[in-house]
PDB file of N, CA and C in Angstrom:
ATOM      1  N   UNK A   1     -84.060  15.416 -51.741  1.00  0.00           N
ATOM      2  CA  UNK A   1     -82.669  15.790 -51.723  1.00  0.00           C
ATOM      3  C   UNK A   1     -81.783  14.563 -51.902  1.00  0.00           C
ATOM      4  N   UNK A   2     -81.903  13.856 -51.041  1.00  0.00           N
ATOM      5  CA  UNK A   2     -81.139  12.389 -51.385  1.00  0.00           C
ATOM      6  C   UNK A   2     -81.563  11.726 -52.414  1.00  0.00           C
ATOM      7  N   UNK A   3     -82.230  12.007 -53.173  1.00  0.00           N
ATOM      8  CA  UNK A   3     -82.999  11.606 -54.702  1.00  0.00           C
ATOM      9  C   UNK A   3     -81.618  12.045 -55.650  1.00  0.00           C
ATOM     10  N   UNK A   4     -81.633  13.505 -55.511  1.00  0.00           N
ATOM     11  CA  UNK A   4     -80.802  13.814 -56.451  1.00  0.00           C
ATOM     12  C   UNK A   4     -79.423  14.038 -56.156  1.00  0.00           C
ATOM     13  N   UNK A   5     -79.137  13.233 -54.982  1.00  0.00           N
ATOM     14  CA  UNK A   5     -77.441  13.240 -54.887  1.00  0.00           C
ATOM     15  C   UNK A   5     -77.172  11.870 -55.848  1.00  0.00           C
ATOM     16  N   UNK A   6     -78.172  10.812 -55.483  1.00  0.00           N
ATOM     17  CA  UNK A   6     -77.794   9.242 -55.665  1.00  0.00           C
ATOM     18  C   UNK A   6     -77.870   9.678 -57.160  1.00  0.00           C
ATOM     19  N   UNK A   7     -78.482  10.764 -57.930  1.00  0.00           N
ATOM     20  CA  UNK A   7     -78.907  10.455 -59.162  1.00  0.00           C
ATOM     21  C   UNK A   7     -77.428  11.323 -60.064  1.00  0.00           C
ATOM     22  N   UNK A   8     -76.635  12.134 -59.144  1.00  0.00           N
ATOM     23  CA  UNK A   8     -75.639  13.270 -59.447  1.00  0.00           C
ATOM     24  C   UNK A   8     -74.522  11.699 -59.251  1.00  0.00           C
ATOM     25  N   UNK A   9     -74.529  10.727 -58.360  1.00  0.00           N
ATOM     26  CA  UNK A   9     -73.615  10.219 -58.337  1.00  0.00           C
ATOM     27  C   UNK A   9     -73.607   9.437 -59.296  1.00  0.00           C
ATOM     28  N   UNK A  10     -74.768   8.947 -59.477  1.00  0.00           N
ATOM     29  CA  UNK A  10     -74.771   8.098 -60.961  1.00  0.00           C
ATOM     30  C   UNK A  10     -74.813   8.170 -62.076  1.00  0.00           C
ATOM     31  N   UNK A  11     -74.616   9.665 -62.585  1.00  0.00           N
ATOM     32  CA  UNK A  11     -74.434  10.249 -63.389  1.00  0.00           C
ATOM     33  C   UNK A  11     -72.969  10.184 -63.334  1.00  0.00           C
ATOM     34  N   UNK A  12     -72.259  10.773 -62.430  1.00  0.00           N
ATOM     35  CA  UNK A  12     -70.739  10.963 -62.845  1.00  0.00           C
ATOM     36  C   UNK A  12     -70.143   9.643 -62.795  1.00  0.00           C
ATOM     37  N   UNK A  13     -70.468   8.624 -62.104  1.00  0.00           N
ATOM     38  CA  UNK A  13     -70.091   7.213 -62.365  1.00  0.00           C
ATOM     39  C   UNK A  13     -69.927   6.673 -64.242  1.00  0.00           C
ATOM     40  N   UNK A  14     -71.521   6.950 -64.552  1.00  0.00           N
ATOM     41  CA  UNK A  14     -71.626   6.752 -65.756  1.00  0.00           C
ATOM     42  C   UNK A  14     -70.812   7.664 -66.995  1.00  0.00           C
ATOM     43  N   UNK A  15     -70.510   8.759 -66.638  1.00  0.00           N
ATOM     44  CA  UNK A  15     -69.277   9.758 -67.441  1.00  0.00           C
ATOM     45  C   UNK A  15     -68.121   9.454 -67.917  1.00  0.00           C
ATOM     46  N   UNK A  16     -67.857   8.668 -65.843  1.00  0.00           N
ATOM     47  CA  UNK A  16     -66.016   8.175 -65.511  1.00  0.00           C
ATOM     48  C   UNK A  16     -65.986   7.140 -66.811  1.00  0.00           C
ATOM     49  N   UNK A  17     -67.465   6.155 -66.684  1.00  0.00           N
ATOM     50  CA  UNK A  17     -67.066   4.846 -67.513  1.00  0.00           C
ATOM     51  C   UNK A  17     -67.192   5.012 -68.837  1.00  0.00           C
ATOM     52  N   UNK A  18     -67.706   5.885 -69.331  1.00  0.00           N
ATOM     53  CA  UNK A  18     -67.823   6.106 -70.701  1.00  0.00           C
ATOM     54  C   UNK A  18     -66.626   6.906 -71.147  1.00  0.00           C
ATOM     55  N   UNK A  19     -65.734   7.766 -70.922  1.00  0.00           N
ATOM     56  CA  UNK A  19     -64.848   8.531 -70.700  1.00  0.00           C
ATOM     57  C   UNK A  19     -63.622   7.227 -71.120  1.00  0.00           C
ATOM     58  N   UNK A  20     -63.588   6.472 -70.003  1.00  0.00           N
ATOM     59  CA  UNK A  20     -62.215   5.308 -69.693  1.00  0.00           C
ATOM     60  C   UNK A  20     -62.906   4.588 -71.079  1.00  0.00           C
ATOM     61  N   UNK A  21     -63.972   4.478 -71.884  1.00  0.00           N
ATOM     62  CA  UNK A  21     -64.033   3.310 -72.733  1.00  0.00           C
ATOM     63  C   UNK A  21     -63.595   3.998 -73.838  1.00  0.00           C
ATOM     64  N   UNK A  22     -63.777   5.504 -74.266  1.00  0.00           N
ATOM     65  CA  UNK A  22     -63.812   5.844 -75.024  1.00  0.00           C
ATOM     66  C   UNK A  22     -61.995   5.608 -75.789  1.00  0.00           C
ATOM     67  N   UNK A  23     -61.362   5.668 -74.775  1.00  0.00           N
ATOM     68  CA  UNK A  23     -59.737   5.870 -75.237  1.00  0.00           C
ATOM     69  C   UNK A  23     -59.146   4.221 -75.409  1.00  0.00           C
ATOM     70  N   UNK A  24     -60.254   3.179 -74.975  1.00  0.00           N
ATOM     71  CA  UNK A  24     -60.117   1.887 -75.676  1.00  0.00           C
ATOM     72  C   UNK A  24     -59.968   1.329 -77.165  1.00  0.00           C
ATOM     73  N   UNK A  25     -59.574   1.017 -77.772  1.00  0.00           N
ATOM     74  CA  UNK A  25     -59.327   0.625 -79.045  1.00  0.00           C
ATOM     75  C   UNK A  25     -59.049  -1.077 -79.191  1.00  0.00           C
ATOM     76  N   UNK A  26     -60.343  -1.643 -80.280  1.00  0.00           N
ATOM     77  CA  UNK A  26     -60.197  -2.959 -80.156  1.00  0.00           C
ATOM     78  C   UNK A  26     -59.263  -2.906 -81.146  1.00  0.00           C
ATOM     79  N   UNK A  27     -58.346  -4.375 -81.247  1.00  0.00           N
ATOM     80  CA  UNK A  27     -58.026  -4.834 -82.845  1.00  0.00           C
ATOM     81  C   UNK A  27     -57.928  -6.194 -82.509  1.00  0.00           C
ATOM     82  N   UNK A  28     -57.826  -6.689 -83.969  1.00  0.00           N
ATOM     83  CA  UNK A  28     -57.895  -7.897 -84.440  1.00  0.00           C
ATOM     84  C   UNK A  28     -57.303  -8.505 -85.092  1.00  0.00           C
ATOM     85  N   UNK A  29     -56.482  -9.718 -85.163  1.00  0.00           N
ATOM     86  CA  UNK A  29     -55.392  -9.796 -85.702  1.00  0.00           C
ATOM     87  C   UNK A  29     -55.097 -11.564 -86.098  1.00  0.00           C
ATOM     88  N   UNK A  30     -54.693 -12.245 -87.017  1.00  0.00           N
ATOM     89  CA  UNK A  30     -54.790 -13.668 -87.485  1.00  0.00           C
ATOM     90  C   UNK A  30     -53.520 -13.730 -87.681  1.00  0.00           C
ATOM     91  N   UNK A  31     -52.693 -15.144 -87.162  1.00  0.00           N
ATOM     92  CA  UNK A  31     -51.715 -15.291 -86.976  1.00  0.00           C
ATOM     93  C   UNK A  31     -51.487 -16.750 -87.425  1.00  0.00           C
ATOM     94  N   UNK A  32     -50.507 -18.163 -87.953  1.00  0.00           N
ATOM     95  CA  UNK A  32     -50.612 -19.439 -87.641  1.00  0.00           C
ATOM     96  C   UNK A  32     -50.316 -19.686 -85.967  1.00  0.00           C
ATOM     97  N   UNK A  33     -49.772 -19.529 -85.061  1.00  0.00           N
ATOM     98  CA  UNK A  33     -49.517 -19.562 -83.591  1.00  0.00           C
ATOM     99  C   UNK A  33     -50.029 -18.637 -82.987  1.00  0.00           C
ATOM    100  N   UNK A  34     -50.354 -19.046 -81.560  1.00  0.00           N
ATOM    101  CA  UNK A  34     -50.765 -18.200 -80.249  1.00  0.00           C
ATOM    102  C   UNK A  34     -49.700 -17.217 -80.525  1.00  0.00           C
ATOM    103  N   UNK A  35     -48.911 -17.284 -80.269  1.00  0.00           N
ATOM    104  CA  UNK A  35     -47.271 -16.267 -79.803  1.00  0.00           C
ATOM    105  C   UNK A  35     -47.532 -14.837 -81.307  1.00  0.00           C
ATOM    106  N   UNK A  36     -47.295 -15.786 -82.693  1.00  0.00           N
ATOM    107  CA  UNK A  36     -47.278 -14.678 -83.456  1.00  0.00           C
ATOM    108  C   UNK A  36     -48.457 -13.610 -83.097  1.00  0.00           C
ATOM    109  N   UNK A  37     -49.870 -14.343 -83.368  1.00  0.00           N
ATOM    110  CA  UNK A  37     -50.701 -13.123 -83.049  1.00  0.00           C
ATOM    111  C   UNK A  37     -50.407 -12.259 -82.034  1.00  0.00           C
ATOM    112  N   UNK A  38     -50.172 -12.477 -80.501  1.00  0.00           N
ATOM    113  CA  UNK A  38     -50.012 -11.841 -79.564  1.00  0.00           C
ATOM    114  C   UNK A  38     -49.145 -10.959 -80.111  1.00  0.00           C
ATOM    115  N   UNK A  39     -47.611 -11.146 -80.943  1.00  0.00           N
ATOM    116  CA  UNK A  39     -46.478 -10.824 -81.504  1.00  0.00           C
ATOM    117  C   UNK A  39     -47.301  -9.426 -82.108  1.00  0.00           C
ATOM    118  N   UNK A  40     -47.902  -9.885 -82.914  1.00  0.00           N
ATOM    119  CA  UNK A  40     -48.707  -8.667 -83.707  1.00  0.00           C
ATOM    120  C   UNK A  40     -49.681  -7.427 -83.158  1.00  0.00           C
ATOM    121  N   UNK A  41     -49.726  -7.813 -81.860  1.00  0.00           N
ATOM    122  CA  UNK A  41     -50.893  -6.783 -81.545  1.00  0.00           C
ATOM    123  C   UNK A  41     -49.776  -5.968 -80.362  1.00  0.00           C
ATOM    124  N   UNK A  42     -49.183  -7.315 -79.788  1.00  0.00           N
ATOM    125  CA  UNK A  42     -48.286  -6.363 -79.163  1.00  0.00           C
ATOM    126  C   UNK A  42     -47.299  -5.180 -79.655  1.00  0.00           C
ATOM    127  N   UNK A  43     -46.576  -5.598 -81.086  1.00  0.00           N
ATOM    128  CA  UNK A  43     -46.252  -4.718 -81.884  1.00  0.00           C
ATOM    129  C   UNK A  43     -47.119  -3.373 -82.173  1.00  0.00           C
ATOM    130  N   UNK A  44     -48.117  -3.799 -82.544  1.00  0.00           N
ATOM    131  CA  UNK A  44     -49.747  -2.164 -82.461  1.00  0.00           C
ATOM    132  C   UNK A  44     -49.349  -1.565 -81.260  1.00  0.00           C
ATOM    133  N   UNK A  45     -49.239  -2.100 -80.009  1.00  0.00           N
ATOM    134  CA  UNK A  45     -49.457  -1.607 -78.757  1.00  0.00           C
ATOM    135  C   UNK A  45     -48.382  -0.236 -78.799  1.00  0.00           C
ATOM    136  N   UNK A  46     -46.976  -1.383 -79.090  1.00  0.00           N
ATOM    137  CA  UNK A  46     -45.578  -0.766 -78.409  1.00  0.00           C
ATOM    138  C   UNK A  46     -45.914   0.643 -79.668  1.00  0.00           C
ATOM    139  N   UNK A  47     -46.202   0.442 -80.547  1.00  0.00           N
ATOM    140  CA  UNK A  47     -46.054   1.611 -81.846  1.00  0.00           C
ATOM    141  C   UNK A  47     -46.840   2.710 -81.342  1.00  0.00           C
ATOM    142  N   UNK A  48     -47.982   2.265 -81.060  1.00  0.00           N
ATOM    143  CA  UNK A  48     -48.709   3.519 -80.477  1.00  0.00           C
ATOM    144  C   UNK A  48     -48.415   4.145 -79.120  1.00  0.00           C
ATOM    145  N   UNK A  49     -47.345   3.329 -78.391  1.00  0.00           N
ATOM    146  CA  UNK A  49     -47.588   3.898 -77.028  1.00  0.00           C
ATOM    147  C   UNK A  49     -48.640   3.481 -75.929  1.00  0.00           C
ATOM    148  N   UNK A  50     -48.850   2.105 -76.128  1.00  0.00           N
ATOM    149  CA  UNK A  50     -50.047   1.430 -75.614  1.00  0.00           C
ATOM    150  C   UNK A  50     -49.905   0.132 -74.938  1.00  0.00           C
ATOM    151  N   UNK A  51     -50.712   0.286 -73.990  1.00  0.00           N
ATOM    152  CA  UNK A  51     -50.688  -1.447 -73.613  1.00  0.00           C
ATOM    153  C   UNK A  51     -52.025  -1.924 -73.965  1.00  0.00           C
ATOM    154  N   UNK A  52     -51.980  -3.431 -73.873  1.00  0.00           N
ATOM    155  CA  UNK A  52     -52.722  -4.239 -74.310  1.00  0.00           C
ATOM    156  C   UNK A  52     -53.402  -5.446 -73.376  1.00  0.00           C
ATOM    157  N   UNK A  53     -54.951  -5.407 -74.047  1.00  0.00           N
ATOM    158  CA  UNK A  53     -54.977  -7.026 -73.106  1.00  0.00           C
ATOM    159  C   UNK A  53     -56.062  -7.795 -74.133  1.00  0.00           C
ATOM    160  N   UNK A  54     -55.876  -8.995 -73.929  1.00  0.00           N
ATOM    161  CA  UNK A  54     -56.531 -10.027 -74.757  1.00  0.00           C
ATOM    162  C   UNK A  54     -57.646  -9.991 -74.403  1.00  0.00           C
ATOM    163  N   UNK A  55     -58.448  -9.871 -75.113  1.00  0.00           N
ATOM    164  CA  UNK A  55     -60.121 -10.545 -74.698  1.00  0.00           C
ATOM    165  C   UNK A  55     -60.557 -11.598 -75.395  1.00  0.00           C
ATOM    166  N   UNK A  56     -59.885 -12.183 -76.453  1.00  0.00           N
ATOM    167  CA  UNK A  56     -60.832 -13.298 -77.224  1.00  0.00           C
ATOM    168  C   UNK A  56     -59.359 -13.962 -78.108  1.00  0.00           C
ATOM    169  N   UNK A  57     -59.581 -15.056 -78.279  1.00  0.00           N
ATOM    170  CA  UNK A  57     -58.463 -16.076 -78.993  1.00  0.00           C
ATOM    171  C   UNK A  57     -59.290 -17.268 -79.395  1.00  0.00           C
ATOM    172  N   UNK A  58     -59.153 -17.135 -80.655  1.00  0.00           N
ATOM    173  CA  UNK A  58     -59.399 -19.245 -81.086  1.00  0.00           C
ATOM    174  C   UNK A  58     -58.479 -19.425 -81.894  1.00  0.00           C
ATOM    175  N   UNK A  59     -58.396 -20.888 -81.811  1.00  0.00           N
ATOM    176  CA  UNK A  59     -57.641 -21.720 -82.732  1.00  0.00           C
ATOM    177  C   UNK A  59     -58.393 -22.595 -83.406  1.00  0.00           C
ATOM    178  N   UNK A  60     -58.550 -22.793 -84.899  1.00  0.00           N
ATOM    179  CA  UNK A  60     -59.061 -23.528 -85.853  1.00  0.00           C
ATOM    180  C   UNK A  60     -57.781 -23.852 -86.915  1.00  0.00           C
ATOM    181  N   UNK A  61     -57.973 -23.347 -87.746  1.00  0.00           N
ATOM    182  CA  UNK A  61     -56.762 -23.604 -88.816  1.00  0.00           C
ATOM    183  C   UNK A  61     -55.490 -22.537 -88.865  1.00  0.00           C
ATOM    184  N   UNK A  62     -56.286 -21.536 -88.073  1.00  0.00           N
ATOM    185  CA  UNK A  62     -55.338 -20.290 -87.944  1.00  0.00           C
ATOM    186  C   UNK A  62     -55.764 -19.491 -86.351  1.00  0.00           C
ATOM    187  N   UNK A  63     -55.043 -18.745 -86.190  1.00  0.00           N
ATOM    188  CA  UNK A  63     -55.320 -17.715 -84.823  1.00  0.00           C
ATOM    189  C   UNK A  63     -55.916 -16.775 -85.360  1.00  0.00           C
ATOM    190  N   UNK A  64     -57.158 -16.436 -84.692  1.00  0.00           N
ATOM    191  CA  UNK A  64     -57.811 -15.362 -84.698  1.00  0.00           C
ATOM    192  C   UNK A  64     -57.875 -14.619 -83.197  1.00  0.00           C
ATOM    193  N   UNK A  65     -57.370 -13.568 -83.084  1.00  0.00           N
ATOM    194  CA  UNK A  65     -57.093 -13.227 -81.849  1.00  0.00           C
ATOM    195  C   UNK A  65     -57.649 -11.356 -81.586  1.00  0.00           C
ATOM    196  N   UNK A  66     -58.392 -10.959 -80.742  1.00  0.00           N
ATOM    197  CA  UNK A  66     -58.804  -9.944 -80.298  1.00  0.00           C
ATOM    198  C   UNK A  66     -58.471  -9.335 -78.736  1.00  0.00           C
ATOM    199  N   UNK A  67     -57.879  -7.878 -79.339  1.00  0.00           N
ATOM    200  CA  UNK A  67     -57.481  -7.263 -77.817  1.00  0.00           C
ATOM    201  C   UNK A  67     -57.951  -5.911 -78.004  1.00  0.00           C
ATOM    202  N   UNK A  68     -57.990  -5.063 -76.705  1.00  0.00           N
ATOM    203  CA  UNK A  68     -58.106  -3.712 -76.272  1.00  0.00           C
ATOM    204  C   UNK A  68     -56.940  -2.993 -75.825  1.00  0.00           C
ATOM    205  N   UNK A  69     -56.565  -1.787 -77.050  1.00  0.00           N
ATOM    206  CA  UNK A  69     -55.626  -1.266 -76.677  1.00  0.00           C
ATOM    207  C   UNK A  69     -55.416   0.071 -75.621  1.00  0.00           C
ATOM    208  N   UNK A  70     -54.675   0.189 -75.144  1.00  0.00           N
ATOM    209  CA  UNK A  70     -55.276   1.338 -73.889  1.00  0.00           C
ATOM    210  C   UNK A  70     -53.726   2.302 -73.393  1.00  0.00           C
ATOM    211  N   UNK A  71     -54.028   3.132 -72.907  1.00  0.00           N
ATOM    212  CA  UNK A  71     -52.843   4.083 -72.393  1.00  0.00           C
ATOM    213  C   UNK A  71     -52.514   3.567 -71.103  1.00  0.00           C
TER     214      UNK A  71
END
């Protein structure tokens, strides 16, 4: 019995998180400055009705910058 509660709970755990990833949306976006890129994705965000968060940024010759957009 306690077999299959732990296994009912970890099931709906695993649902919740797949569920919350699904309405995630990456993008990607190249900019010359930190600010413009951010500028640009934040623009995606506000258009769709979305907020945003950074997960990845480099600087080489240009900004290459990656975020997850979310409700």
């Amino acid at each position: 019995m306690k077999t299959i509660k732990a296994m009912s709970i970890a099931a709906v755990a695993a649902l919740s998180l797949m569920s919350a990833a699904t309405f995630a949306q990456s993008v990607s976006v190249t900019s010359s400055t930190l600010d413009g890129a951010e500028a640009k994705i934040a623009a995606q965000a506000k258009q769709n009705g979305e907020h945003y968060k950074i997960t990845e940024a480099s600087n080489n010759n240009f900004v290459h910058m990656t975020a997850e957009l979310y409700k």
